[in-house]
N, C-alpha and C. Protein backbone atom coordinates (compact mmCIF):
# COMPACT_ATOMS: atom_id res chain seq x y z
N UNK A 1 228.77 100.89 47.90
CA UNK A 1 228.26 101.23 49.20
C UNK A 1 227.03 100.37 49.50
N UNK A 2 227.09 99.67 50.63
CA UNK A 2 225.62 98.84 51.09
C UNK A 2 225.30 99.89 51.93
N UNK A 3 223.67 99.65 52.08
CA UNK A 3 222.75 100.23 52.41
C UNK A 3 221.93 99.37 53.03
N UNK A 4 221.37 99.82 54.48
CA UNK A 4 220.97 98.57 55.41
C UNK A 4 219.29 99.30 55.15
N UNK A 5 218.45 97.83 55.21
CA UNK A 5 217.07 98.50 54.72
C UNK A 5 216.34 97.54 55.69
N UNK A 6 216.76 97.24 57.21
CA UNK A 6 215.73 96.55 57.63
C UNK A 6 214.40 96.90 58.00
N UNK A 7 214.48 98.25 58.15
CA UNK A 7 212.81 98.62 58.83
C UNK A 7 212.02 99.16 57.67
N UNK A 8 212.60 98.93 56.42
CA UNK A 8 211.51 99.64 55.36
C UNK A 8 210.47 98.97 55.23
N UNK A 9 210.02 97.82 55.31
CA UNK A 9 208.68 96.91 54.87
C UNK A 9 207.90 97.17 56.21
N UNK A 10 208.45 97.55 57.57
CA UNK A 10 207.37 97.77 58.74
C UNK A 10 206.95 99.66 58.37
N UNK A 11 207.62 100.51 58.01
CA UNK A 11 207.49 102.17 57.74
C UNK A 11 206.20 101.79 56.84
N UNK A 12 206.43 101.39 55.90
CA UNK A 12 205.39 101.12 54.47
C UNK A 12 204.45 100.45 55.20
N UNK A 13 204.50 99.54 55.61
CA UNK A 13 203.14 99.03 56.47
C UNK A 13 202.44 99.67 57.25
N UNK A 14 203.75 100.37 58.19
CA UNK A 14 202.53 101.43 58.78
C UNK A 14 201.62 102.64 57.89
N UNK A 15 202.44 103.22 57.12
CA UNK A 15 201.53 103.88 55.89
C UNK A 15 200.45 103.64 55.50
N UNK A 16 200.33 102.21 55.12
CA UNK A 16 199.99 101.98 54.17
C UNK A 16 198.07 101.32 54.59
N UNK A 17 198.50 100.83 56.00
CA UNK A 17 197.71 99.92 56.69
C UNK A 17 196.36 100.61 57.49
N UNK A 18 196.90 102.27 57.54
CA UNK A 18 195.19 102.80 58.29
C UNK A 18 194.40 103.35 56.55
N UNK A 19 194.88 103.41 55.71
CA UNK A 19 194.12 103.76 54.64
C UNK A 19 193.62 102.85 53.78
N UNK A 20 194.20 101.39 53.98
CA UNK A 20 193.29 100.14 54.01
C UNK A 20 192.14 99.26 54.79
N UNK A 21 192.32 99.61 56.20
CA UNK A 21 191.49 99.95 56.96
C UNK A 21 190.34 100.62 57.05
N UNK A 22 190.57 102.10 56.98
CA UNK A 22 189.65 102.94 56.24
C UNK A 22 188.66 102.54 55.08
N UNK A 23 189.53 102.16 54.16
CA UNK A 23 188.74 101.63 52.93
C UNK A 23 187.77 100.65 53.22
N UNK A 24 188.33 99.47 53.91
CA UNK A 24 187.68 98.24 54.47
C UNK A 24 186.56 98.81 55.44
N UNK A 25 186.66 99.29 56.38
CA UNK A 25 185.39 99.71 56.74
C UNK A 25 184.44 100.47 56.00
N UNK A 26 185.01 100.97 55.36
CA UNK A 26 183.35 101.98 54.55
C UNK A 26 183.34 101.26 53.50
N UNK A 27 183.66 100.03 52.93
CA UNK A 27 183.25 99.27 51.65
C UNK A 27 182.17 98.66 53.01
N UNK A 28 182.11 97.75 54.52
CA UNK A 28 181.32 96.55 54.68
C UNK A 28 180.59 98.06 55.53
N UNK A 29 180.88 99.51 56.07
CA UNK A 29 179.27 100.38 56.74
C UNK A 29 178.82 100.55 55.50
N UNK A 30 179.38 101.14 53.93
CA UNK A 30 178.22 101.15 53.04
C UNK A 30 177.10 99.68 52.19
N UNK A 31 177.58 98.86 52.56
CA UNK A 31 177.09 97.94 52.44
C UNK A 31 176.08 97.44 53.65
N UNK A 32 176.03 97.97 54.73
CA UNK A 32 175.29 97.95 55.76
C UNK A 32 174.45 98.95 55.65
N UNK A 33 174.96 100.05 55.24
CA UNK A 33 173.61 101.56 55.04
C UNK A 33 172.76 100.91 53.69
N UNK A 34 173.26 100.33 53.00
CA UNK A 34 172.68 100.01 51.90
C UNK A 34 171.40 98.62 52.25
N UNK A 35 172.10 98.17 52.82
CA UNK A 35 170.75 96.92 53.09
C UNK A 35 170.09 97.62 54.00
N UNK A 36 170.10 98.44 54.85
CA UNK A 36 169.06 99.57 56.03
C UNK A 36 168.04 99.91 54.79
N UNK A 37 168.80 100.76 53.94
CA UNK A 37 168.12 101.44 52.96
C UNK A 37 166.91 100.36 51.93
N UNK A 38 167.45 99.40 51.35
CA UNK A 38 166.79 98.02 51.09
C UNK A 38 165.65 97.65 51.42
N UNK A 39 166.34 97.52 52.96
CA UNK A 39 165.02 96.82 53.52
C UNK A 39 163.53 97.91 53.76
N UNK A 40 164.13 99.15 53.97
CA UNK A 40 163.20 100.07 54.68
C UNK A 40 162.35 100.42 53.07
N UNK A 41 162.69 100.57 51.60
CA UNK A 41 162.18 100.58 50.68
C UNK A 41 161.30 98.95 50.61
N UNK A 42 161.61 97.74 50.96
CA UNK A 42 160.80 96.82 50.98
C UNK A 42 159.52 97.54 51.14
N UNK A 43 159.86 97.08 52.94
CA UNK A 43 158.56 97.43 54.05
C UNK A 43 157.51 98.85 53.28
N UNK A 44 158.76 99.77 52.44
CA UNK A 44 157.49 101.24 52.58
C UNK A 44 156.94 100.73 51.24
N UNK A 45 157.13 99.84 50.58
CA UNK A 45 156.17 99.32 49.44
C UNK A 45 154.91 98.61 50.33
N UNK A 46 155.46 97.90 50.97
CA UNK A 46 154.23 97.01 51.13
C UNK A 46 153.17 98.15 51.94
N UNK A 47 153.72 98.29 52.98
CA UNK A 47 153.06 99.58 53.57
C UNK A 47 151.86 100.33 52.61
N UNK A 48 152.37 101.22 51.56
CA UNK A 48 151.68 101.64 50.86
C UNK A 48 150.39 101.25 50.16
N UNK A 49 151.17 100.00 50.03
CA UNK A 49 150.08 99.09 49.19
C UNK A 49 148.88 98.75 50.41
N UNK A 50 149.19 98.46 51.99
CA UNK A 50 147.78 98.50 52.50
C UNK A 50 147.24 99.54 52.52
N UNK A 51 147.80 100.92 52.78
CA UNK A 51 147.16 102.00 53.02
C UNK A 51 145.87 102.49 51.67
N UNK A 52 146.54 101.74 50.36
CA UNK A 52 145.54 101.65 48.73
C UNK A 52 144.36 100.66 49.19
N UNK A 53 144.73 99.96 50.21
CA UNK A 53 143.69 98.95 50.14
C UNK A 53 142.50 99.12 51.21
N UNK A 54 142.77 100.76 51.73
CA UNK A 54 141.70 101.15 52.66
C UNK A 54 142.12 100.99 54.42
N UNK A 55 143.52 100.25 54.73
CA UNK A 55 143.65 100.09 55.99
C UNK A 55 144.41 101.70 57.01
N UNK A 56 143.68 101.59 58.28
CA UNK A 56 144.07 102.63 58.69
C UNK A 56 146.03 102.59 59.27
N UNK A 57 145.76 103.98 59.48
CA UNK A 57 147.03 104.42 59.75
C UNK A 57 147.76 103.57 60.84
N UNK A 58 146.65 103.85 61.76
CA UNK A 58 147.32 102.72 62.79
C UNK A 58 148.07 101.30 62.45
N UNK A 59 147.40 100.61 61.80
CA UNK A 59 147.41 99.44 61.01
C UNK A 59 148.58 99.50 59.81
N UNK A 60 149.11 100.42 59.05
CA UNK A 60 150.11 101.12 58.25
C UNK A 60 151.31 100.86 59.75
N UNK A 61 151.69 101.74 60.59
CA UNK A 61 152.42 101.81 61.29
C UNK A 61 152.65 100.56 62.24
N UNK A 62 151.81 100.06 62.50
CA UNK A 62 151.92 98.57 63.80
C UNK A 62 152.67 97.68 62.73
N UNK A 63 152.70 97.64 61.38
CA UNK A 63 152.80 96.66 59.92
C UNK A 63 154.59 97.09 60.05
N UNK A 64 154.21 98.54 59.62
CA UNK A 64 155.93 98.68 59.68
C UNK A 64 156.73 98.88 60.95
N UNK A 65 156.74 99.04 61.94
CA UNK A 65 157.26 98.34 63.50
C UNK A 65 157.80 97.29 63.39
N UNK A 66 156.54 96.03 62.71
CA UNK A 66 156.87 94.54 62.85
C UNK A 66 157.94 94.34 62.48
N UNK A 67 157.79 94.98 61.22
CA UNK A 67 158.52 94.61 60.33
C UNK A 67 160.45 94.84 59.97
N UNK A 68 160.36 96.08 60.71
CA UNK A 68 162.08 96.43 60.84
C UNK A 68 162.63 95.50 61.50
N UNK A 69 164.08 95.59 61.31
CA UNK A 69 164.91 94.99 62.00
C UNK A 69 166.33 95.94 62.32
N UNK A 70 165.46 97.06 62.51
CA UNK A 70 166.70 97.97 62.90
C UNK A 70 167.36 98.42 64.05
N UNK A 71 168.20 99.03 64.36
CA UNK A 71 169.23 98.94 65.14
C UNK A 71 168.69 99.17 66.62
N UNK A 72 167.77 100.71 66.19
CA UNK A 72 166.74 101.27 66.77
C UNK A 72 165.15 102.19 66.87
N UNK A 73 164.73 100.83 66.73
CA UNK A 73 163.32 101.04 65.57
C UNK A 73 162.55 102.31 66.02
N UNK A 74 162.50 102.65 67.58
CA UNK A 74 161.80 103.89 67.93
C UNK A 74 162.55 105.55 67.42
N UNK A 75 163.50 105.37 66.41
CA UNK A 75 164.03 106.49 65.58
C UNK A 75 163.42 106.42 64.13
N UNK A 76 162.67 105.04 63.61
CA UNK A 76 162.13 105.65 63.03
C UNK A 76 160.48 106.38 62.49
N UNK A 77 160.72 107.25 61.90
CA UNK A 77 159.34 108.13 61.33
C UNK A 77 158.86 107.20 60.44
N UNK A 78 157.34 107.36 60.68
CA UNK A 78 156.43 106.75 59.42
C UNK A 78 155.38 108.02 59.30
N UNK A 79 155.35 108.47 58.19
CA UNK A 79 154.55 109.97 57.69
C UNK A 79 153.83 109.50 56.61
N UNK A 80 152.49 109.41 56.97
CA UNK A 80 151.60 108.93 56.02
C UNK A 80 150.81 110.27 55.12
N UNK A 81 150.54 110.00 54.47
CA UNK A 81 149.86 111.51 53.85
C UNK A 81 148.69 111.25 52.87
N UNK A 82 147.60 111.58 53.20
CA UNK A 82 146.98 112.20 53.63
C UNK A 82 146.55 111.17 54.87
N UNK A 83 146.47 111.85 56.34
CA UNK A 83 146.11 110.96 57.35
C UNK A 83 144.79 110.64 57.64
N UNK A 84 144.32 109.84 58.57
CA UNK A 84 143.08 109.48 58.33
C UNK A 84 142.10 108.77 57.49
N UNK A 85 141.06 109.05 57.47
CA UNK A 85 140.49 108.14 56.19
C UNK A 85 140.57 108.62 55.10
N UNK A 86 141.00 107.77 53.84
CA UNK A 86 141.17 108.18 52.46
C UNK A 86 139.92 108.11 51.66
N UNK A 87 139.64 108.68 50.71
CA UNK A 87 138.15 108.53 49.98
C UNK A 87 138.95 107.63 48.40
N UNK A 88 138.09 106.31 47.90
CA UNK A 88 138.77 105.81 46.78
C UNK A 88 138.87 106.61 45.87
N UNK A 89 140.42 106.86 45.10
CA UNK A 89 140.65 107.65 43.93
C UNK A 89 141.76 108.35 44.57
N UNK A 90 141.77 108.62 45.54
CA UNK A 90 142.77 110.08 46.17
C UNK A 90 144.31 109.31 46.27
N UNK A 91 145.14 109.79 46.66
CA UNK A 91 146.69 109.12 46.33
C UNK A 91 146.86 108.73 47.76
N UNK A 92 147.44 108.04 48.08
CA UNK A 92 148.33 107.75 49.84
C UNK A 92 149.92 107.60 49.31
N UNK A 93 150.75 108.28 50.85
CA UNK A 93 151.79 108.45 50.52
C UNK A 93 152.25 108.20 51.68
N UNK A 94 153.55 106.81 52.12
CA UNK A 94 154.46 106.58 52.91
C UNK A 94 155.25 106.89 53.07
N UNK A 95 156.15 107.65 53.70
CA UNK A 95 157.61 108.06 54.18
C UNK A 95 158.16 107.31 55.16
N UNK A 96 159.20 106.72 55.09
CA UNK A 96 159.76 105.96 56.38
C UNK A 96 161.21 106.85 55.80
N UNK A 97 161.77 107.47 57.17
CA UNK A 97 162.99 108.35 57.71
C UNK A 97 163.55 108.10 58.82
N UNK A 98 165.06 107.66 58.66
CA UNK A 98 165.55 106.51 59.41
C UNK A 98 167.35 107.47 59.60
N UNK A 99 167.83 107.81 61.20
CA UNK A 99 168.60 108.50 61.09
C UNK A 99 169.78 107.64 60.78
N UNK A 100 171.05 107.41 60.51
CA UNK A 100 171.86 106.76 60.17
C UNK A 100 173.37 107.82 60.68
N UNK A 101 174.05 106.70 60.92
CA UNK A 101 175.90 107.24 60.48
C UNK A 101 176.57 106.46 59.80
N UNK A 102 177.21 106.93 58.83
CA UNK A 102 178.06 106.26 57.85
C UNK A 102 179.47 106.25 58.83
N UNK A 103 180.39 105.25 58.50
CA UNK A 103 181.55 104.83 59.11
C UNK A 103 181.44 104.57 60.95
N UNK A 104 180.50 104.19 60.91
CA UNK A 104 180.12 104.05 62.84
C UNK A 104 181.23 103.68 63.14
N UNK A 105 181.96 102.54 63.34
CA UNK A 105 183.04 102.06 64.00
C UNK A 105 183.90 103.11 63.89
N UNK A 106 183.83 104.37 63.69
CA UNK A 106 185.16 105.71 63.59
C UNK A 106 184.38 106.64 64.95
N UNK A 107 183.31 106.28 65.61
CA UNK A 107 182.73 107.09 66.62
C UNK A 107 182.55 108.23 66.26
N UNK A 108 182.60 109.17 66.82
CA UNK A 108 182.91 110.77 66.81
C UNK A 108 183.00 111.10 65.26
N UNK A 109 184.01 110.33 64.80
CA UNK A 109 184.48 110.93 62.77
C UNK A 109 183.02 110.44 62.19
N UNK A 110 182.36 109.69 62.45
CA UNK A 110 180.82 109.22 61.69
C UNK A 110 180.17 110.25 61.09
N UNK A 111 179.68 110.11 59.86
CA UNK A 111 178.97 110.92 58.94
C UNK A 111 177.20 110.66 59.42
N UNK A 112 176.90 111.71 60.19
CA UNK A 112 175.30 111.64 60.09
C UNK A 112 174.83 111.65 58.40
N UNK A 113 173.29 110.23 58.84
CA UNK A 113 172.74 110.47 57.13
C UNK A 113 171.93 109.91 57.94
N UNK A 114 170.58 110.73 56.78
CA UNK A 114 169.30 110.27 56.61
C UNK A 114 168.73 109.22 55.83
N UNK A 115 168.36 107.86 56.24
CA UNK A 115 167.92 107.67 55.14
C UNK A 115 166.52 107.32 54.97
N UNK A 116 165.47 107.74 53.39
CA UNK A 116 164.19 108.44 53.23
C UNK A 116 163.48 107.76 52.20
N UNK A 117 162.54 106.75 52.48
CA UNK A 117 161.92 106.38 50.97
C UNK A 117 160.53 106.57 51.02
N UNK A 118 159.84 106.71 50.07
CA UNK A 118 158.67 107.31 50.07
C UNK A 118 158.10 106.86 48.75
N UNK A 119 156.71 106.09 48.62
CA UNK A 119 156.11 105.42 47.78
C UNK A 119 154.81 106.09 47.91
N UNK A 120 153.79 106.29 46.82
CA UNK A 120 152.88 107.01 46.65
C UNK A 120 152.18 105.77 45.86
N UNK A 121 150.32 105.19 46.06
CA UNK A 121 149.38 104.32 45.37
C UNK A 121 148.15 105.34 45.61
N UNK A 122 147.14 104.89 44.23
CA UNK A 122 146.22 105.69 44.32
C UNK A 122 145.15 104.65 45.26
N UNK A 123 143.94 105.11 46.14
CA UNK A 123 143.58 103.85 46.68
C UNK A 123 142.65 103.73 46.36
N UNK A 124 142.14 102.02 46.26
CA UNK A 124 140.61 101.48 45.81
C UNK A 124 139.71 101.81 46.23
């Protein structure tokens, strides 16, 4: 008995082809959340390190502004702690909190995420 099999390699393709897709996009958005995340741990090092070196808050925040290159920089938070002037010896602490969606190109299906780094120097 023959058996006619012309449409089996397009059925399997269609199967096969949105869960490669899928894959392919969240291997190159997590690789995009990941350099967000990267870069924003750069900046909150350096950050920190002026705030040790006596510079004000203002000056902390105008530094990290410059410095993003994000999608949409007025989402993110810079939470300095303790605010104001520091006395030498006491700790300073940067937070930069940056809202994110994982799988963007899926619209609507997108995973809200936060992403949060936070570096602590004692200052001179």
């Amino acid at each position: 008995m023959v058996k006619k099999e012309d449409g089996q390699s397009i059925v399997e393709l269609a199967l096969a082809l949105p869960i490669v897709l899928l894959l392919l996009i969240g291997i190159i958005d997590f690789g995009r959340m990941m350099l967000t995340h990267l870069e924003l741990e750069l900046i909150n090092q350096e950050s920190v390190r002026m705030g040790g070196l006596g510079r004000s808050d203002e000056e902390i925040r105008t530094y990290v502004r410059d410095r993003v290159t994000l999608e949409d920089p007025s989402q993110l938070a810079v939470n300095i702690t303790p605010s104001g002037t520091r006395r030498s010896g006491t700790l300073v602490t940067v937070e930069l909190t940056y809202p994110e969606r994982f799988l963007e190109p899926l619209g609507e299906l997108a995973i809200p995420y936060t992403i949060e780094t936070s570096s602590t120097i004692r200052v001179e």
